[in-house]
C-alpha atoms as a PDB file:
ATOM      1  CA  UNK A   1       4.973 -11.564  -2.475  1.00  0.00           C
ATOM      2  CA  UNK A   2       6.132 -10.743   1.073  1.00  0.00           C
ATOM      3  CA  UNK A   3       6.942  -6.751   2.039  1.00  0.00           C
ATOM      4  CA  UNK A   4      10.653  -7.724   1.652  1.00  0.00           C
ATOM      5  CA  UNK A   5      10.273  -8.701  -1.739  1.00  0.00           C
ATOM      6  CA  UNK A   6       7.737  -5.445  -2.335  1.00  0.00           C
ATOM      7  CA  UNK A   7      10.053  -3.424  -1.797  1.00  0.00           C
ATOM      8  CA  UNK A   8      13.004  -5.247  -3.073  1.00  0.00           C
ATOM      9  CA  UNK A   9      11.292  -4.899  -6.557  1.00  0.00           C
ATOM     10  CA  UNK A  10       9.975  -1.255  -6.427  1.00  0.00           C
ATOM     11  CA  UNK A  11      13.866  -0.394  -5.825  1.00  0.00           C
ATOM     12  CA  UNK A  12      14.833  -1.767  -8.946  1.00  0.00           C
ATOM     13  CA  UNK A  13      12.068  -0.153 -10.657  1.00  0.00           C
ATOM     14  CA  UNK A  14      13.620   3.176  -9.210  1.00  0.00           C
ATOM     15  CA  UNK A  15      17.065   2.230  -9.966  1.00  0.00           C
ATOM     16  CA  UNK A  16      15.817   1.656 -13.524  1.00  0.00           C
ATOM     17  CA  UNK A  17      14.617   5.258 -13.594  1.00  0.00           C
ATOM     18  CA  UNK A  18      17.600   6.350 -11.883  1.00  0.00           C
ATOM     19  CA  UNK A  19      20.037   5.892 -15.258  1.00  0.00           C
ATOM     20  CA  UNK A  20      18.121   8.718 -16.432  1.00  0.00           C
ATOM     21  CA  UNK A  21      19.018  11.679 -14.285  1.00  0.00           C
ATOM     22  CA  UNK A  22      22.256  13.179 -14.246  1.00  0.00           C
ATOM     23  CA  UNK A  23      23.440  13.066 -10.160  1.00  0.00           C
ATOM     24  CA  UNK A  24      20.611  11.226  -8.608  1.00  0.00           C
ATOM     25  CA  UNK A  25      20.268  10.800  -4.865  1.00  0.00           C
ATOM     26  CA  UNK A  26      17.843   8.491  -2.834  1.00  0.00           C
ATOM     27  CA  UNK A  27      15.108   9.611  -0.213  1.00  0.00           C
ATOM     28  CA  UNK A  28      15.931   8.828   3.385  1.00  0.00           C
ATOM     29  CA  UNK A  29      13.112   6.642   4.689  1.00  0.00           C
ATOM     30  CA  UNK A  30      11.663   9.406   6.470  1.00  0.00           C
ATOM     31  CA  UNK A  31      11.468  11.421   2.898  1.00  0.00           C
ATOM     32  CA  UNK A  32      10.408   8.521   1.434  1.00  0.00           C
ATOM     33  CA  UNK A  33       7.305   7.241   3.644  1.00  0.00           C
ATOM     34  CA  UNK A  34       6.216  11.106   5.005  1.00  0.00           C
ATOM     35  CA  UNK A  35       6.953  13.310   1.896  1.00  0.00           C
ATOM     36  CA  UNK A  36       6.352  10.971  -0.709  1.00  0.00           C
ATOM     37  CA  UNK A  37       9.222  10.908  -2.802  1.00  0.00           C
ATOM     38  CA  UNK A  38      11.601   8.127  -4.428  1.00  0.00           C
ATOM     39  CA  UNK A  39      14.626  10.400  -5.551  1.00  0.00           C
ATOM     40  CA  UNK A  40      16.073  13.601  -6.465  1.00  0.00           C
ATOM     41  CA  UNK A  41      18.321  14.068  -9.715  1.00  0.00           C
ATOM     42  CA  UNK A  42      18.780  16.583 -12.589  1.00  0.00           C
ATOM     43  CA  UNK A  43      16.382  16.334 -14.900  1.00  0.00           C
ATOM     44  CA  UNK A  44      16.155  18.572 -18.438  1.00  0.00           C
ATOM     45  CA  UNK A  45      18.567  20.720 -16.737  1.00  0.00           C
ATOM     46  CA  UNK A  46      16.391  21.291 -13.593  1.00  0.00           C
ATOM     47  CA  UNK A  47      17.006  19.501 -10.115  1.00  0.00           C
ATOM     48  CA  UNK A  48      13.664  17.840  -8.960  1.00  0.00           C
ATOM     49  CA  UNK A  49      12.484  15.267  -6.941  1.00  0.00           C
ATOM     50  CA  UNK A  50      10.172  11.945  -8.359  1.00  0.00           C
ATOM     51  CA  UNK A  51       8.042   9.253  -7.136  1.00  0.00           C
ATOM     52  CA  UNK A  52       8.652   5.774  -9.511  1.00  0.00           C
ATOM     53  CA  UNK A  53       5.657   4.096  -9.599  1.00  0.00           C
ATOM     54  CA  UNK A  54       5.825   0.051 -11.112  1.00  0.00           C
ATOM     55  CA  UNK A  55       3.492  -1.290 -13.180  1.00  0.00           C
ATOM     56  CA  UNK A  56      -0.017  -2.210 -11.183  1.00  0.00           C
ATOM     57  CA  UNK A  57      -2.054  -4.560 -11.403  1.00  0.00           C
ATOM     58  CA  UNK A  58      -5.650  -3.908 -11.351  1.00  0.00           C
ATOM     59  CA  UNK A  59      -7.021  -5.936  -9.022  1.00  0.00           C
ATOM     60  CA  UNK A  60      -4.305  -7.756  -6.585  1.00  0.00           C
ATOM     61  CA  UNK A  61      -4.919 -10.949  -7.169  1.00  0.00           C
ATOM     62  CA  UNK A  62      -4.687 -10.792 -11.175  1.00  0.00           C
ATOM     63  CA  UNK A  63      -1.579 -12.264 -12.851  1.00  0.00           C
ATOM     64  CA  UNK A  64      -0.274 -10.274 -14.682  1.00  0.00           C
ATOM     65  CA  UNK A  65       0.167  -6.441 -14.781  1.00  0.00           C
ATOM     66  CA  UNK A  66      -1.450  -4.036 -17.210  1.00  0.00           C
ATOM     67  CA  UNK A  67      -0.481  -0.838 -18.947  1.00  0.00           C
ATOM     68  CA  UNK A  68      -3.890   0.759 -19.267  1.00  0.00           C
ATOM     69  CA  UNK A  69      -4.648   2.321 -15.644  1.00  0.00           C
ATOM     70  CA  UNK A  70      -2.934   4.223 -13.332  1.00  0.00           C
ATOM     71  CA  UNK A  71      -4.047   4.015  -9.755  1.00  0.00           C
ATOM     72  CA  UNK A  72      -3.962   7.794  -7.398  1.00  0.00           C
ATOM     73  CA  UNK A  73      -3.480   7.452  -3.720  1.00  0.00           C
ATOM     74  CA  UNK A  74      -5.416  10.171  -2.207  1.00  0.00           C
ATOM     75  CA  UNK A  75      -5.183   8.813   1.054  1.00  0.00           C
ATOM     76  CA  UNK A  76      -3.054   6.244   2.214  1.00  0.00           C
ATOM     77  CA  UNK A  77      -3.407   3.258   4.193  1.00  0.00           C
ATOM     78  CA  UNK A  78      -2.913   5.001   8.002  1.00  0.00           C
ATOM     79  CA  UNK A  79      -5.621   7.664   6.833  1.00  0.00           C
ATOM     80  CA  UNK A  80      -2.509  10.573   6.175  1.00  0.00           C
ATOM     81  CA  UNK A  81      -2.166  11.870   2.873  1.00  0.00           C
ATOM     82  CA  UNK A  82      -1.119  10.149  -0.068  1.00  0.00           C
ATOM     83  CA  UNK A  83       1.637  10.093  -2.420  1.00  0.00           C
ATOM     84  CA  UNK A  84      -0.193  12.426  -4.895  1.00  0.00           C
ATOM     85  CA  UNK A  85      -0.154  15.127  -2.471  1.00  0.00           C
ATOM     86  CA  UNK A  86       3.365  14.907  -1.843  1.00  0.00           C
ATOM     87  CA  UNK A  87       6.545  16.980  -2.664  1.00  0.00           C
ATOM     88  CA  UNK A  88       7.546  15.056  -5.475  1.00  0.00           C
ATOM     89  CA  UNK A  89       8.136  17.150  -8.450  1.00  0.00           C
ATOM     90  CA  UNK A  90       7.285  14.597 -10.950  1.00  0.00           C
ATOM     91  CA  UNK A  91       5.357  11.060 -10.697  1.00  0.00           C
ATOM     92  CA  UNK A  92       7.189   8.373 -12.859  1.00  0.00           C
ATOM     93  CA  UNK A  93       5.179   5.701 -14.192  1.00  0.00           C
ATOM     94  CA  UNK A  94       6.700   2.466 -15.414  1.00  0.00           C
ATOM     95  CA  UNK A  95       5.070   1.287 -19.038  1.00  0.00           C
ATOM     96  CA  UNK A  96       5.828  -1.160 -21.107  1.00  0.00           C
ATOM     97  CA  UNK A  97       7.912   0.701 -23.248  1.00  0.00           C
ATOM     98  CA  UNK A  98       8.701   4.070 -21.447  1.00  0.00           C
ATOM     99  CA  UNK A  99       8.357   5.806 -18.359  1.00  0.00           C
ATOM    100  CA  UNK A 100       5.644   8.261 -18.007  1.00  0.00           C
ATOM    101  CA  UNK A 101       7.183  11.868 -16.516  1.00  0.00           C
ATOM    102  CA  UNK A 102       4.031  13.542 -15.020  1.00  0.00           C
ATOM    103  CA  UNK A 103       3.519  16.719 -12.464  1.00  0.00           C
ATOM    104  CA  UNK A 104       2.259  15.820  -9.766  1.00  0.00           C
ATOM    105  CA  UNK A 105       0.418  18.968  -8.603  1.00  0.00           C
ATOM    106  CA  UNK A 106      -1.286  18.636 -12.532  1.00  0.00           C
ATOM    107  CA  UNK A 107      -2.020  15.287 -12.019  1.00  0.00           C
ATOM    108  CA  UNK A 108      -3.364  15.739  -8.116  1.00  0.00           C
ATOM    109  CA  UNK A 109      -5.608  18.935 -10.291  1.00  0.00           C
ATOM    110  CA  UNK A 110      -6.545  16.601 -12.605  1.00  0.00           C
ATOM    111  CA  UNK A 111      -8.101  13.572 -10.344  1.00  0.00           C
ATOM    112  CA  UNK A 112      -9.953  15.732  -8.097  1.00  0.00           C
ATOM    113  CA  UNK A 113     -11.701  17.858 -10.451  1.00  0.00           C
ATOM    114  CA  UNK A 114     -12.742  14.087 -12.638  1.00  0.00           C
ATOM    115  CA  UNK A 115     -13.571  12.936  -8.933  1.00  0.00           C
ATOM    116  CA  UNK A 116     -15.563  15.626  -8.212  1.00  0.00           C
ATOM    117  CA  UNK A 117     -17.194  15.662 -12.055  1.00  0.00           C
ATOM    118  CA  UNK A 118     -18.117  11.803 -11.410  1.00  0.00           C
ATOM    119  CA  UNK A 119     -19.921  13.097  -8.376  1.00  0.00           C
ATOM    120  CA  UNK A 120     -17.408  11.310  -5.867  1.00  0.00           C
ATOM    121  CA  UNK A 121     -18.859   8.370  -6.367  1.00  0.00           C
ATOM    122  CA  UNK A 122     -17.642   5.194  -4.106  1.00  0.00           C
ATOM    123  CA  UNK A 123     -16.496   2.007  -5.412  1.00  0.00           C
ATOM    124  CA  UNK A 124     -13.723   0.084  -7.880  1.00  0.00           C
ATOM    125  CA  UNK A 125     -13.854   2.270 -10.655  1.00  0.00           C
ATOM    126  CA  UNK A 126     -12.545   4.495 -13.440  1.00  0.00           C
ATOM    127  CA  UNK A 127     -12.696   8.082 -11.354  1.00  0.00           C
ATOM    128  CA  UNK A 128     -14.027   6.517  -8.006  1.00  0.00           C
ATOM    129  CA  UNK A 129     -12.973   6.771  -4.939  1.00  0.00           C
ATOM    130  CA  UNK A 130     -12.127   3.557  -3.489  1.00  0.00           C
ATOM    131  CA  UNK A 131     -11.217   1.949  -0.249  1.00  0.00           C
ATOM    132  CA  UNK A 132     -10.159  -1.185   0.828  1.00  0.00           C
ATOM    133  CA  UNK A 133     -11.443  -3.390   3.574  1.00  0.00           C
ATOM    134  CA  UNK A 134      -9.678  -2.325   6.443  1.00  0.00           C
ATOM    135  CA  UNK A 135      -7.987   0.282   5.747  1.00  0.00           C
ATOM    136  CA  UNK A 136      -7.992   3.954   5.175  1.00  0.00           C
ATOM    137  CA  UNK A 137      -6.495   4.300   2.037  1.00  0.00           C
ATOM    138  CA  UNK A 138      -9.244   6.198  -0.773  1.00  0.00           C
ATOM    139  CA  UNK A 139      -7.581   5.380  -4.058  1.00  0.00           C
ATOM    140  CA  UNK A 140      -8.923   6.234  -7.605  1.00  0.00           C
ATOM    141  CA  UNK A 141      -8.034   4.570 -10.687  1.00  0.00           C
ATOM    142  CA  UNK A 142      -7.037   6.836 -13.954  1.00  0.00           C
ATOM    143  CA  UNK A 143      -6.521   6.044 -17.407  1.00  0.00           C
ATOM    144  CA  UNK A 144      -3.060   6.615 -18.889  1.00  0.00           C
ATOM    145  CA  UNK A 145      -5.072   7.448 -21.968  1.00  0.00           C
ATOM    146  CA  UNK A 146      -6.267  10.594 -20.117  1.00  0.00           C
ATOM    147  CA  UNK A 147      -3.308  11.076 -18.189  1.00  0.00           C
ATOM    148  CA  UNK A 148      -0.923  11.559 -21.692  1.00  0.00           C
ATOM    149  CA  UNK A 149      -3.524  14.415 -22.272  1.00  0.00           C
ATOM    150  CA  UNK A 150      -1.905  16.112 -19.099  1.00  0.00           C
ATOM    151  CA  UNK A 151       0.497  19.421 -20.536  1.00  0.00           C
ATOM    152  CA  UNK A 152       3.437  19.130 -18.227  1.00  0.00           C
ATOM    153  CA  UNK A 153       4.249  15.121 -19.070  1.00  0.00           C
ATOM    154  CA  UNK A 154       7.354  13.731 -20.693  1.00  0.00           C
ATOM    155  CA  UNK A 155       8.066  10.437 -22.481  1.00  0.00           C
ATOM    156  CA  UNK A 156      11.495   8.711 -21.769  1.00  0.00           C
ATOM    157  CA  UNK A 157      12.120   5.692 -23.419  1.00  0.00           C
ATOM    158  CA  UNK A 158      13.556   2.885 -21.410  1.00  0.00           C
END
């Protein structure tokens, strides 16, 4: 999949989201790429800004996607922070069925304290910190299981 097509696909996974807020207005690149966030829209009456993240796969070169992890970007690929320390309200996961509502500053809470309890432990794991060859990205993968056991999460149906 070339960058074109990347990105091509992650806006119709935002667009997607989009029918879902009341008013909702797109991210300048700037917004987008320095502050981490996708869109802005009314939301259970409150105006907020989200971060849609598609479905992942778990390792790149798998087939398919899968609905069972989440993966955190602590750091991102130039070494600056990463989406999870933002200033999105709210990170949207795409699931099978639904999209996954989650705060962001409970989820960013919740990763580094299950980072920290795994002992920050390197490698391709469930709550390890992992970087890939030649880059500077540290990125940790989660279980939705243990993410839907967050407080401040909502369920939308697609």
């Amino acid at each position: 999949m070339s960058w074109q097509d990347f990105k091509e696909k992650g806006r119709i996974v935002e667009e997607n989201f989009a029918k879902h807020l009341e008013n909702p207005v797109w991210a300048n690149k700037q917004q987008d790429m320095f502050e981490h966030w996708d869109l802005q829209g009314t939301f259970k009456g409150k105006l907020l800004k989200f971060d849609v993240k598609g479905m992942k796969k778990k390792n790149r070169f798998d087939n398919k996607f899968q609905d069972d992890i989440a993966w955190i970007e602590g750091t991102n690929v130039w070494g600056k922070p990463g989406w999870i320390k933002g200033k999105a309200d709210y990170i949207c996961f795409e699931r099978n069925d639904y999209w996954l509502v989650v705060n962001r500053e409970e989820l960013y809470n919740f990763v580094v304290e299950k980072v920290k309890e795994n002992g920050a432990q390197q490698g391709k794991g469930i709550y390890k910190v992992y970087q890939r060859e030649g880059r500077q990205d540290k990125i940790t993968m989660v279980p939705f299981e243990d993410i839907e056991k967050l407080i401040d999460i909502h369920k939308v149906k697609k």
